[in-house]
Protein backbone atom coordinates (compact mmCIF):
# COMPACT_ATOMS: atom_id res chain seq x y z
CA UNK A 1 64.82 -61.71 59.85
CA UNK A 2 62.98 -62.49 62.99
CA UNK A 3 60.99 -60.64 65.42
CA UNK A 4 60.24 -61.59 68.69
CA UNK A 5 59.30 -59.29 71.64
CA UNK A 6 59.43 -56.55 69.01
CA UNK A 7 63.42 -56.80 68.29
CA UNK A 8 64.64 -57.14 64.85
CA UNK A 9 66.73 -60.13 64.65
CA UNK A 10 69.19 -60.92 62.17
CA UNK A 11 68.98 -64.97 61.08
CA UNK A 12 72.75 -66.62 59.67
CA UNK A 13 72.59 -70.12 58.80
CA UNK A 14 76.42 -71.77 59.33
CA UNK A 15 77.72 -74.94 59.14
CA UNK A 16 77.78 -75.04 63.08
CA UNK A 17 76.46 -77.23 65.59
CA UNK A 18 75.12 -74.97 68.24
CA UNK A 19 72.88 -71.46 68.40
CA UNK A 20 74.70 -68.18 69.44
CA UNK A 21 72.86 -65.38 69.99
CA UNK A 22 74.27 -61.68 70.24
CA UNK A 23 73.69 -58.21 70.37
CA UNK A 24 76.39 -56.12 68.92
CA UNK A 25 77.53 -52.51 69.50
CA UNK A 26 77.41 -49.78 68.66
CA UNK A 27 73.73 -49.79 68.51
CA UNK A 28 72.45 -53.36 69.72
CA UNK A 29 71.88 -55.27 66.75
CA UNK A 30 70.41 -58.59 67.57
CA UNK A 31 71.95 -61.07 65.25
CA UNK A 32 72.10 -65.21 65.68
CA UNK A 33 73.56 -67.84 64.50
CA UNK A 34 72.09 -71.25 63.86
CA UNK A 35 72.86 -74.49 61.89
CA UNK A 36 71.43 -74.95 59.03
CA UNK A 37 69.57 -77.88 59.89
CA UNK A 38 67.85 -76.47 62.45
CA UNK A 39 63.94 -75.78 61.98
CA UNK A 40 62.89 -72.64 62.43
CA UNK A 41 60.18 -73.36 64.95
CA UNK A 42 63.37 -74.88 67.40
CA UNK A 43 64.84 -71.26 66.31
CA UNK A 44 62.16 -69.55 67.17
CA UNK A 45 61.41 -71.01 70.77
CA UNK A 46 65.14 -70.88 71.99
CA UNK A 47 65.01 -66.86 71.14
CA UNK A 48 61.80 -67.08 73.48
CA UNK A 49 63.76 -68.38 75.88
CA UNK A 50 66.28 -65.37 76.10
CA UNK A 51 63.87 -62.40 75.45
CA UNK A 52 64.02 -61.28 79.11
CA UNK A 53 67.91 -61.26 78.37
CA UNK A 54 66.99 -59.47 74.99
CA UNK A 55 65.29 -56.66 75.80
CA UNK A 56 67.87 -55.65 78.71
CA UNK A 57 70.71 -55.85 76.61
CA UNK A 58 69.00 -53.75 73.79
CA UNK A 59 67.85 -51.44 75.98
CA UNK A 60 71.35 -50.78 77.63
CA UNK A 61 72.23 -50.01 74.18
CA UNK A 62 69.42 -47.75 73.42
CA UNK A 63 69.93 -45.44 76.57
CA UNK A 64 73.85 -44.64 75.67
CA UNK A 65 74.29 -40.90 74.70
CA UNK A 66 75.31 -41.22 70.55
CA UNK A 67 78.15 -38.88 70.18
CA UNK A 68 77.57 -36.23 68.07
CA UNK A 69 78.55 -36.35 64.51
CA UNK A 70 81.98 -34.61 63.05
CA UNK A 71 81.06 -30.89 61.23
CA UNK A 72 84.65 -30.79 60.31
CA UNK A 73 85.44 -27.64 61.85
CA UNK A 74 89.06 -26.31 62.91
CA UNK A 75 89.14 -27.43 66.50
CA UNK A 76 87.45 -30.79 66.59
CA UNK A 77 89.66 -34.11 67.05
CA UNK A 78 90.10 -36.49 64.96
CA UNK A 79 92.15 -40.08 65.21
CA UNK A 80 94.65 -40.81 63.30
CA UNK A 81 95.94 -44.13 63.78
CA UNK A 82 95.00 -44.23 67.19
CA UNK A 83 96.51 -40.71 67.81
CA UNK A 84 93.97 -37.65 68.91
CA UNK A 85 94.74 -35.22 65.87
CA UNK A 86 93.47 -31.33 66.01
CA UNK A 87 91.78 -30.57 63.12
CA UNK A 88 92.78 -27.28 61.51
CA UNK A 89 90.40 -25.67 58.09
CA UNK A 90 92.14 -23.74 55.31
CA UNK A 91 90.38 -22.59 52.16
CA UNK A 92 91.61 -23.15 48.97
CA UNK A 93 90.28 -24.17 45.47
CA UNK A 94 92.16 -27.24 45.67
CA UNK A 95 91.00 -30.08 48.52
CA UNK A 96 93.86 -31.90 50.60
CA UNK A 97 94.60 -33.67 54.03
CA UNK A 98 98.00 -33.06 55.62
CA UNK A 99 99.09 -34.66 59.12
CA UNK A 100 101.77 -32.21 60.43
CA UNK A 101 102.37 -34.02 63.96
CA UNK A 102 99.13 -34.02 66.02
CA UNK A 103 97.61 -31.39 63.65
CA UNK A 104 95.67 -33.02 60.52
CA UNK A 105 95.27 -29.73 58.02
CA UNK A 106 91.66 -29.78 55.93
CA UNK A 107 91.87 -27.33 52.88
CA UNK A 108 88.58 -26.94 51.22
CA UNK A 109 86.57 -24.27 49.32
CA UNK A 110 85.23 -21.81 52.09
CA UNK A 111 81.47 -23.20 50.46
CA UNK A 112 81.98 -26.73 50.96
CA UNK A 113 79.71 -28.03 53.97
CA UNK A 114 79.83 -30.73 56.35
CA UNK A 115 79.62 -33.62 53.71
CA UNK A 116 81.79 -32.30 50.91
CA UNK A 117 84.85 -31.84 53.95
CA UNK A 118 83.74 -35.51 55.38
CA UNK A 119 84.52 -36.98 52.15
CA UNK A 120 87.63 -35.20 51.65
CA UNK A 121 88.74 -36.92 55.40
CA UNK A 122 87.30 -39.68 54.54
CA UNK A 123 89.17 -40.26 50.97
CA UNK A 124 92.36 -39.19 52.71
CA UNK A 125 91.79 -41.60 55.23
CA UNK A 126 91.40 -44.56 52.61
CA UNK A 127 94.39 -43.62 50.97
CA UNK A 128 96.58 -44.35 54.55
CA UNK A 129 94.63 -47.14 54.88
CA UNK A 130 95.52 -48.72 51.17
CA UNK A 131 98.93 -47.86 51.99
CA UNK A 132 98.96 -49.81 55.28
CA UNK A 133 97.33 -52.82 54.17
CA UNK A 134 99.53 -53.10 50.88
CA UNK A 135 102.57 -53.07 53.20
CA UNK A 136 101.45 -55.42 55.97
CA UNK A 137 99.65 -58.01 53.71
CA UNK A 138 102.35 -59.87 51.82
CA UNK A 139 104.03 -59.87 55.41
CA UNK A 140 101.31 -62.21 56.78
CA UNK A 141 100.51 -63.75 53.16
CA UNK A 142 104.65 -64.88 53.62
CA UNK A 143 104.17 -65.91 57.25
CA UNK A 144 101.11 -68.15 56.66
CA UNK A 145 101.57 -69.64 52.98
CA UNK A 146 98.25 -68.50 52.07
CA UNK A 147 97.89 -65.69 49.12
CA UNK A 148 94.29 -63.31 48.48
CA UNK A 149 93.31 -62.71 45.33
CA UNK A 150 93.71 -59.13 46.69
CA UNK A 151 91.81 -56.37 49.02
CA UNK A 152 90.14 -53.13 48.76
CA UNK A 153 88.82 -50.73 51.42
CA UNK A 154 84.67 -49.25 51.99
CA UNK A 155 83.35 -47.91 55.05
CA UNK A 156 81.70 -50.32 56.98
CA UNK A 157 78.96 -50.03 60.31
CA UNK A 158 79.37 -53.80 61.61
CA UNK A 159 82.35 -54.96 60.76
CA UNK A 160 86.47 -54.35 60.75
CA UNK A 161 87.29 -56.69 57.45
CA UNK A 162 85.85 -59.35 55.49
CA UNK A 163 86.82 -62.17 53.33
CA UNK A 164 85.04 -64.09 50.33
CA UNK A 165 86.49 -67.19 50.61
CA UNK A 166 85.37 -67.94 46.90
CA UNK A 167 87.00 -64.98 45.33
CA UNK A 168 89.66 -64.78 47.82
CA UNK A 169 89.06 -60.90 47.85
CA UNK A 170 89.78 -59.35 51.14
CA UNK A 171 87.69 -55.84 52.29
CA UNK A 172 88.47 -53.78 55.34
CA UNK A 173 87.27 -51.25 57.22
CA UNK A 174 88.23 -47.66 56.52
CA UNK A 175 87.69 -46.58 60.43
CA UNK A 176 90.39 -48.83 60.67
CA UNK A 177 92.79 -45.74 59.97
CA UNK A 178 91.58 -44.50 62.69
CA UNK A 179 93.00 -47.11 65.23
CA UNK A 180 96.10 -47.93 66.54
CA UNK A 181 98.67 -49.85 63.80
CA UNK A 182 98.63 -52.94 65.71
CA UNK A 183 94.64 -53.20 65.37
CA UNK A 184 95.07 -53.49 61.78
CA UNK A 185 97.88 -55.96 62.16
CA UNK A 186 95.49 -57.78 64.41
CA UNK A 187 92.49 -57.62 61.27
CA UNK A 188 94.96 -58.30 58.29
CA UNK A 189 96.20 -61.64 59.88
CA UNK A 190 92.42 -62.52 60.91
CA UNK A 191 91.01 -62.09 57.00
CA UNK A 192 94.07 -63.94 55.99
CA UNK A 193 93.17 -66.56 57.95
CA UNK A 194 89.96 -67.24 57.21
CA UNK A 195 91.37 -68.00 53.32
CA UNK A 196 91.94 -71.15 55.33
CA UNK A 197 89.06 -71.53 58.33
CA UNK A 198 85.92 -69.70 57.13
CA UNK A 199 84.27 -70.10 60.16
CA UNK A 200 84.94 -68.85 64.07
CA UNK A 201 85.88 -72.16 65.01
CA UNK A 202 88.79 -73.70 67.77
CA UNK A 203 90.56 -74.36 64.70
CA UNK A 204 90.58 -70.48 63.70
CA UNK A 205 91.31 -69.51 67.11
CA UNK A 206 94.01 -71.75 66.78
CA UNK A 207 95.71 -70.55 63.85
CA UNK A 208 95.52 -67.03 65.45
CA UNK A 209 97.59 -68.34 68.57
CA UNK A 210 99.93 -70.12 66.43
CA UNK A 211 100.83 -66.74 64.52
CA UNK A 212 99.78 -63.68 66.83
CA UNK A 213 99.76 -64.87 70.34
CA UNK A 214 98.86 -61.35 71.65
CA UNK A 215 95.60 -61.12 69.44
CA UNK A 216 93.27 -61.05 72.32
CA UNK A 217 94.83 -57.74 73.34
CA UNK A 218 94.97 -56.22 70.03
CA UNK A 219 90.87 -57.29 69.47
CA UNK A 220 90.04 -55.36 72.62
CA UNK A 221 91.92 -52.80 71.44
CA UNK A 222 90.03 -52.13 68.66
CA UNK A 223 86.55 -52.09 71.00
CA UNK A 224 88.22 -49.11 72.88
CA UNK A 225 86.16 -45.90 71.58
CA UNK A 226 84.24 -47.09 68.20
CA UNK A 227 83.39 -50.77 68.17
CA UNK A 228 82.72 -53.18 65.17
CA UNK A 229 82.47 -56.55 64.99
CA UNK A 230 85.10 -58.44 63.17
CA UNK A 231 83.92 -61.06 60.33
């Protein structure tokens, strides 16, 4: 970690040639890039460099209203696969998530509060999730002759998916329920991919033309509303 003009910076050393600064929604984290054999001093002075450019872009960040977070009350909205859902409370010893249409049903105990029913959502929500991924990875495993050691699902802040290229173990978002189907599509192929190209490289954005020509449109997709960074 760095700090210059008092921002936090997040340091990644990569196997690149050039520096790539950026500041990433939803909440302006500074991160760069750098190779590895740069010095830190060279590091150091190109941030300088940018920290009029900095402390705009952070601040634009800072100053956007946060919206509020989800008491999981009958009445709210909720996504479901990129679908506004009205959310609809029954009590019940037994917890469960049902999607009838547009209406997603929460039973709970009538004492269960705000984090008890957001974990409730939230397991339900990794269980659509499993079932989606288990369906559409063999599809792109088959289309690109590569093969993951396999995946699981955690909620993540900064990112969509991720892939250890040593284990071969894939990880993805569980917001990702939340977005349309052809946002995950978009993220499956993408981890897949890098089981081949680790890095964000021409020769990864190749691959992703060669086997999803519409990507572009599915990775703006996934900025509209909540926006993560993909890995």
């Amino acid at each position: 970690m760095l700090t210059i003009a008092g921002i936090q910076i997040e340091v990644i050393r990569k196997n690149i040639k050039h520096i790539h600064l950026y500041v990433k929604p939803p909440d302006g984290r500074v991160l760069v890039t750098a190779p590895y054999a740069m010095t830190d001093a060279t590091l150091e002075r190109f941030i300088k460099t940018k920290a009029a450019w900095l402390t705009a872009h952070v601040a634009t960040y800072a100053a956007r209203p946060r919206p509020a977070p989800h008491a999981y009350q009958t009445g709210e909205t909720l996504f479901v696969w990129g679908r506004p859902c009205r959310l609809q409370v029954h009590h019940a010893a037994r917890a469960a998530v049902v999607l009838h249409g547009d209406l997603l049903v929460l039973t709970c105990r009538p004492d269960a509060d705000a984090d008890r029913r957001e974990k409730i959502v939230r397991e339900w929500y990794r269980e659509q999730l499993k079932a989606a991924v288990a369906l559409r990875l063999p599809v792109w495993e088959a289309a690109t002759g590569l093969k993951a050691a396999g995946f699981q699902t955690k909620a993540m802040t900064t990112r969509w998916g991720t892939c250890n290229v040593k284990t071969r173990k894939l990880w993805f978002s569980l917001q990702l329920a939340q977005r349309p189907p052809e946002c995950l599509e978009y993220v499956v192929l993408h981890e897949v991919l890098h089981l081949k190209e680790r890095n964000h490289n021409a020769r990864f954005y190749g691959l992703l033309d060669q086997y999803m020509p519409g990507w572009r449109e599915r990775k703006k997709a996934l900025s509209m509303g909540m926006r993560l960074q993909d890995d």
